[in-house]
N, C-alpha and C. Protein backbone atom coordinates (compact mmCIF):
# COMPACT_ATOMS: atom_id res chain seq x y z
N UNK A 1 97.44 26.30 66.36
CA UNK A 1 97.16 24.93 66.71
C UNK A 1 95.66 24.70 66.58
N UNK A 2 95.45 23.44 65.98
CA UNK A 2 93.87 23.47 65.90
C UNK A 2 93.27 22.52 66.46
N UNK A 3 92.11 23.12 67.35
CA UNK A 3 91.38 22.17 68.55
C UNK A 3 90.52 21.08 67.63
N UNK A 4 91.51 20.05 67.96
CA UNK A 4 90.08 18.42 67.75
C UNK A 4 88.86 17.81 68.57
N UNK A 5 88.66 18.52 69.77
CA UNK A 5 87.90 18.35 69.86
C UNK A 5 86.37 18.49 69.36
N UNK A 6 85.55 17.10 69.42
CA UNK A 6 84.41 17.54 68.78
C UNK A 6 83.06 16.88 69.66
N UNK A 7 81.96 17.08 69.55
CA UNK A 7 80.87 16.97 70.57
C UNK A 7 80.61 15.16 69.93
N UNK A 8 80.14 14.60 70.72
CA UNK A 8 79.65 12.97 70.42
C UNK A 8 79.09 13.02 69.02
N UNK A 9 77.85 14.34 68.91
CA UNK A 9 77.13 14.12 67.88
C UNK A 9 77.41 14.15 66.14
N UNK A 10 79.36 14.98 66.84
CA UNK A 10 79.80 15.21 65.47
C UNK A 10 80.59 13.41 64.78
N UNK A 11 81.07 12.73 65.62
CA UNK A 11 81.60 11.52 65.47
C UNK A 11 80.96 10.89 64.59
N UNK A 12 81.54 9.91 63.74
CA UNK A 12 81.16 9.04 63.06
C UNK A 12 80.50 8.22 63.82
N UNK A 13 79.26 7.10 63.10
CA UNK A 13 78.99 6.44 63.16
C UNK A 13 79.01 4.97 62.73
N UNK A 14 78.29 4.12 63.37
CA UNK A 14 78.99 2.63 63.23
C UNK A 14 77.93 1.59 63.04
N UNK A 15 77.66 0.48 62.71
CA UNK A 15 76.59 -0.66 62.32
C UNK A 15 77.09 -1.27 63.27
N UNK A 16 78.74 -1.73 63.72
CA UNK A 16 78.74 -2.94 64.46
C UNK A 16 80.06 -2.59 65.25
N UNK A 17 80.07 -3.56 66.11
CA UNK A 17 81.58 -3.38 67.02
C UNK A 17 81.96 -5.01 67.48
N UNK A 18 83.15 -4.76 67.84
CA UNK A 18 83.80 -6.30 68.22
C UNK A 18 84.44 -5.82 69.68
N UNK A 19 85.28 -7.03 69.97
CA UNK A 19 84.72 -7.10 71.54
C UNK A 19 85.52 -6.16 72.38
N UNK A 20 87.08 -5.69 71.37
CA UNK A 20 88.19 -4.88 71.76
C UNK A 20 87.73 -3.56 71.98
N UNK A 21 86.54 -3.31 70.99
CA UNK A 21 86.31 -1.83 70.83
C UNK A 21 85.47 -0.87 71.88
N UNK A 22 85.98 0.62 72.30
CA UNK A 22 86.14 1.37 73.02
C UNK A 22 84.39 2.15 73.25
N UNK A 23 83.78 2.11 74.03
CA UNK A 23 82.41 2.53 74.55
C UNK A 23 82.80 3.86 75.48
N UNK A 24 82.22 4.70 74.90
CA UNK A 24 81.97 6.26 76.05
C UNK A 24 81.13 6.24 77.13
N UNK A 25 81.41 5.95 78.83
CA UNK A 25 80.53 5.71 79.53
C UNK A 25 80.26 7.52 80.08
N UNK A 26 79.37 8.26 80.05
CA UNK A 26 79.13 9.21 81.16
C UNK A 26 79.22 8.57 82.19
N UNK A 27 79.56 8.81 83.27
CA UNK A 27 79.02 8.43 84.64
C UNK A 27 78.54 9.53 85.57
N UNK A 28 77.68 9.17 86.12
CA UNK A 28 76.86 10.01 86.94
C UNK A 28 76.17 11.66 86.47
N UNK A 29 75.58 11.41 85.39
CA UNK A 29 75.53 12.73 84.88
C UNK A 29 74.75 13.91 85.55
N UNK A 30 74.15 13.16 86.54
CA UNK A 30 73.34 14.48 87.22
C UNK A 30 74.20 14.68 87.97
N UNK A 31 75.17 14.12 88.76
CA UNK A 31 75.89 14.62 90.03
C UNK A 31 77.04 14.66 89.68
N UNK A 32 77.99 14.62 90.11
CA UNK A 32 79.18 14.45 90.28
C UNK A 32 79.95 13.80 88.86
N UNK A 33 80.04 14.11 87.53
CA UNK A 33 79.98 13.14 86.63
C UNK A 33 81.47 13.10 86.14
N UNK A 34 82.12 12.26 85.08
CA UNK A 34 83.08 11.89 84.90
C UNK A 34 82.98 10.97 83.64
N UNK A 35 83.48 11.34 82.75
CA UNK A 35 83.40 10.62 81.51
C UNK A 35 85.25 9.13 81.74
N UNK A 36 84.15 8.41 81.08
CA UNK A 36 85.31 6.68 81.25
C UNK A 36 85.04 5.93 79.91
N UNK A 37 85.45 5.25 79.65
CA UNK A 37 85.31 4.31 78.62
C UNK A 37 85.44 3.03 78.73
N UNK A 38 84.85 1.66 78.17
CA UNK A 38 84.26 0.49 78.96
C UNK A 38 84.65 0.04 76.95
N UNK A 39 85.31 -1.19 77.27
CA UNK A 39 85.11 -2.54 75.79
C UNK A 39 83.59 -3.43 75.56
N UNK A 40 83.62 -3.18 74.86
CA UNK A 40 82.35 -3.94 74.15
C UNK A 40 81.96 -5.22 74.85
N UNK A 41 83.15 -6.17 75.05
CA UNK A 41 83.16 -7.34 75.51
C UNK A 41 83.02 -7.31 77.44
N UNK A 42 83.78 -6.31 78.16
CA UNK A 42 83.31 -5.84 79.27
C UNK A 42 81.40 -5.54 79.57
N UNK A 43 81.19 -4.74 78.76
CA UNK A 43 80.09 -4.16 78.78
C UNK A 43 79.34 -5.34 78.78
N UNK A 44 79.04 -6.02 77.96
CA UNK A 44 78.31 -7.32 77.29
C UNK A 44 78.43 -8.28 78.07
N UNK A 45 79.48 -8.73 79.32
CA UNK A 45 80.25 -9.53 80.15
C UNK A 45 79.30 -9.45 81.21
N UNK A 46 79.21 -7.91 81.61
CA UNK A 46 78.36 -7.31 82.98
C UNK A 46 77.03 -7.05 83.04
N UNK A 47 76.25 -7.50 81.80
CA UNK A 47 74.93 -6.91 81.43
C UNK A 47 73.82 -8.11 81.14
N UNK A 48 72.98 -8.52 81.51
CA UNK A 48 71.63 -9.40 81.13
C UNK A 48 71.42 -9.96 79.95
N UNK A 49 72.66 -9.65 79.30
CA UNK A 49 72.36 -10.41 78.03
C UNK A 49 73.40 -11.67 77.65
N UNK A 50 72.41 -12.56 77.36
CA UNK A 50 73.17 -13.75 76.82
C UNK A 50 73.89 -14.51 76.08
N UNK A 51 73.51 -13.45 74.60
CA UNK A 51 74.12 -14.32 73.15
C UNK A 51 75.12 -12.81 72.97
N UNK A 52 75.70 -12.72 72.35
CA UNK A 52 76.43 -12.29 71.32
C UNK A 52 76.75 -12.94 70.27
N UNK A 53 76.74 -11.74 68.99
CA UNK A 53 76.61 -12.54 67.97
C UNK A 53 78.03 -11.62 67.14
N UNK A 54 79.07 -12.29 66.83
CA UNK A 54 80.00 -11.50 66.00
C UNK A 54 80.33 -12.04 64.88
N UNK A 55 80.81 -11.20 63.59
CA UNK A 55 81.10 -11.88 62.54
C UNK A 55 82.16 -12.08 62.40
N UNK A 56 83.38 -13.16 63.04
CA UNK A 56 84.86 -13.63 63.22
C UNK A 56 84.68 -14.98 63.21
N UNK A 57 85.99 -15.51 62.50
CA UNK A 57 87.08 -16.81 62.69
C UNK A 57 87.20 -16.75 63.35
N UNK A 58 87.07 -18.03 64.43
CA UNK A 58 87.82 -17.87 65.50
C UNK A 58 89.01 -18.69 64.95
N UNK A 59 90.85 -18.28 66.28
CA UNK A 59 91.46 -19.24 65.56
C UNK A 59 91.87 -20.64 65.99
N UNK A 60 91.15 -20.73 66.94
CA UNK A 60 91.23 -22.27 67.38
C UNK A 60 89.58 -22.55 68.48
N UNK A 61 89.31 -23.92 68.48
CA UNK A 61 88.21 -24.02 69.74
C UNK A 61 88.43 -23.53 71.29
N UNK A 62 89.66 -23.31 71.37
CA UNK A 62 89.72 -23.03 72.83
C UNK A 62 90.18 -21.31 73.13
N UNK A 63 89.46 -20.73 72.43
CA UNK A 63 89.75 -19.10 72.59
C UNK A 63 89.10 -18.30 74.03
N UNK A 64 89.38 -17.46 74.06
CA UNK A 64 89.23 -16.88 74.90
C UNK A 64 87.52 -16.28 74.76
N UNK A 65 86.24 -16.81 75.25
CA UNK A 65 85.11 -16.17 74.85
C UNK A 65 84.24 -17.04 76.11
N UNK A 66 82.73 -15.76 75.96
CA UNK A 66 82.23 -16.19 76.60
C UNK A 66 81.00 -16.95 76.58
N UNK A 67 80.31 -18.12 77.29
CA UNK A 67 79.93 -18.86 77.33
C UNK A 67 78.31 -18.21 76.63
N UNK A 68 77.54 -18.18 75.85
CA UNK A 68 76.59 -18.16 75.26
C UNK A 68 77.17 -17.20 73.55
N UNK A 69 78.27 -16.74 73.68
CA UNK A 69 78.88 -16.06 71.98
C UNK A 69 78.26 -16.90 71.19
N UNK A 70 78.52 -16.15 69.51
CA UNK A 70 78.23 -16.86 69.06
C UNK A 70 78.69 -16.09 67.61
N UNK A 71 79.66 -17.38 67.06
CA UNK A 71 80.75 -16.18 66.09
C UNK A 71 80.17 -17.08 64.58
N UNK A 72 80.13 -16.31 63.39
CA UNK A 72 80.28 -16.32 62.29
C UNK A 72 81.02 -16.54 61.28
N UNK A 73 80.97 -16.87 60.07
CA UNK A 73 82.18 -16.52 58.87
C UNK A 73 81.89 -17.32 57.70
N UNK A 74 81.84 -17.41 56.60
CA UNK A 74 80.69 -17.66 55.33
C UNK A 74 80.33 -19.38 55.71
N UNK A 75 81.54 -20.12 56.26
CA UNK A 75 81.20 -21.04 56.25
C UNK A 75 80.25 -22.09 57.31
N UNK A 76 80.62 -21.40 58.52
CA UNK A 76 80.63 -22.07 60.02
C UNK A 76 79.66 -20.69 60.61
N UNK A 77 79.21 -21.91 61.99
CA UNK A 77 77.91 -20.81 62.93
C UNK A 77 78.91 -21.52 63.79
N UNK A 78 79.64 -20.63 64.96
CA UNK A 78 80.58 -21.58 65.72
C UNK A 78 79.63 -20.69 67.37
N UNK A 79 79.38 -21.91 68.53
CA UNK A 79 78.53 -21.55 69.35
C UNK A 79 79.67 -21.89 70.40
N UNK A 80 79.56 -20.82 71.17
CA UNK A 80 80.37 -21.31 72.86
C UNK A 80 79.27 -21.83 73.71
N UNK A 81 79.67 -22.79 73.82
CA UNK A 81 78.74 -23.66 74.91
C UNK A 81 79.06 -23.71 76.05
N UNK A 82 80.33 -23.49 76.58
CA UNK A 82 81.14 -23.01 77.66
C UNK A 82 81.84 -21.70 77.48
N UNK A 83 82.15 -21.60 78.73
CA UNK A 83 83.46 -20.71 78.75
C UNK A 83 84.64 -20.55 77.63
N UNK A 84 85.25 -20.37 77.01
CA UNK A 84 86.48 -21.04 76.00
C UNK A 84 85.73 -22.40 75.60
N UNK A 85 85.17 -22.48 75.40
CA UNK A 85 84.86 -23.92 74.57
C UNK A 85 83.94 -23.19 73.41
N UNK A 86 84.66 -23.57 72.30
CA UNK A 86 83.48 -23.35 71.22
C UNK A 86 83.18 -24.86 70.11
N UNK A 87 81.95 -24.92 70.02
CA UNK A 87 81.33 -26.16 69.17
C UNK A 87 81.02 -25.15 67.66
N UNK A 88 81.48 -25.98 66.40
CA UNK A 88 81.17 -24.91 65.23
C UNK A 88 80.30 -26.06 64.18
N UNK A 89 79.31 -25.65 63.65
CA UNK A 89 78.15 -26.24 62.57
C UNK A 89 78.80 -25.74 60.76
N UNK A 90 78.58 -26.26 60.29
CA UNK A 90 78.91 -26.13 58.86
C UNK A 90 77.79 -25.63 58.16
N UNK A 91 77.83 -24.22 57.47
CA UNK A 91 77.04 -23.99 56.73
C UNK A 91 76.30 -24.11 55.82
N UNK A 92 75.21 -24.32 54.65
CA UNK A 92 74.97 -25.02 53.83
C UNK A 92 74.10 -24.16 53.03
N UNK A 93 73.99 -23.91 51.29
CA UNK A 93 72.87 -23.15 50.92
C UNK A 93 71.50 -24.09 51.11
N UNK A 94 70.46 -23.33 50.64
CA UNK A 94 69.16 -24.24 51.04
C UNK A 94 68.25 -23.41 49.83
């Protein structure tokens, strides 16, 4: 039987993530520690930051997102101005 396990450093790497995708939290590494895993969109939910920026369609204005997102796609810059409310701009070359 052959062991898959492999150390963090052997894992692939990544440019970008969306909001489903899976984060390795250590917790408490000097004491008592315990490895967990936290979504992108959690993480980003609970943390000081304001914008997110993803490159998705959304598929309607009233999706599920949070109030400063801010989603992409060749044509449209679509901004949540609320909670589930998204306002979208039309792209243009220049």
């Amino acid at each position: 039987m052959t062991d898959n396990v492999k150390k963090t450093s052997e894992l692939p790497t990544t440019n970008s993530a969306v909001g489903s995708d899976r984060l390795v939290i250590l917790k408490d590494p000097s004491g008592n520690s315990s490895t967990r895993t936290i979504t992108v969109s959690n993480l980003l939910g609970n943390s000081s930051a304001n914008v997110v920026i993803v490159k998705q369609t959304p598929s309607n204005s009233t999706i599920t997102v949070k109030e400063g997102t801010m989603l992409y796609d060749a044509n449209y810059l679509y901004i949540a101005t609320a909670n589930n409310v998204l306002k979208r701009i039309a792209l243009t070359s220049f």
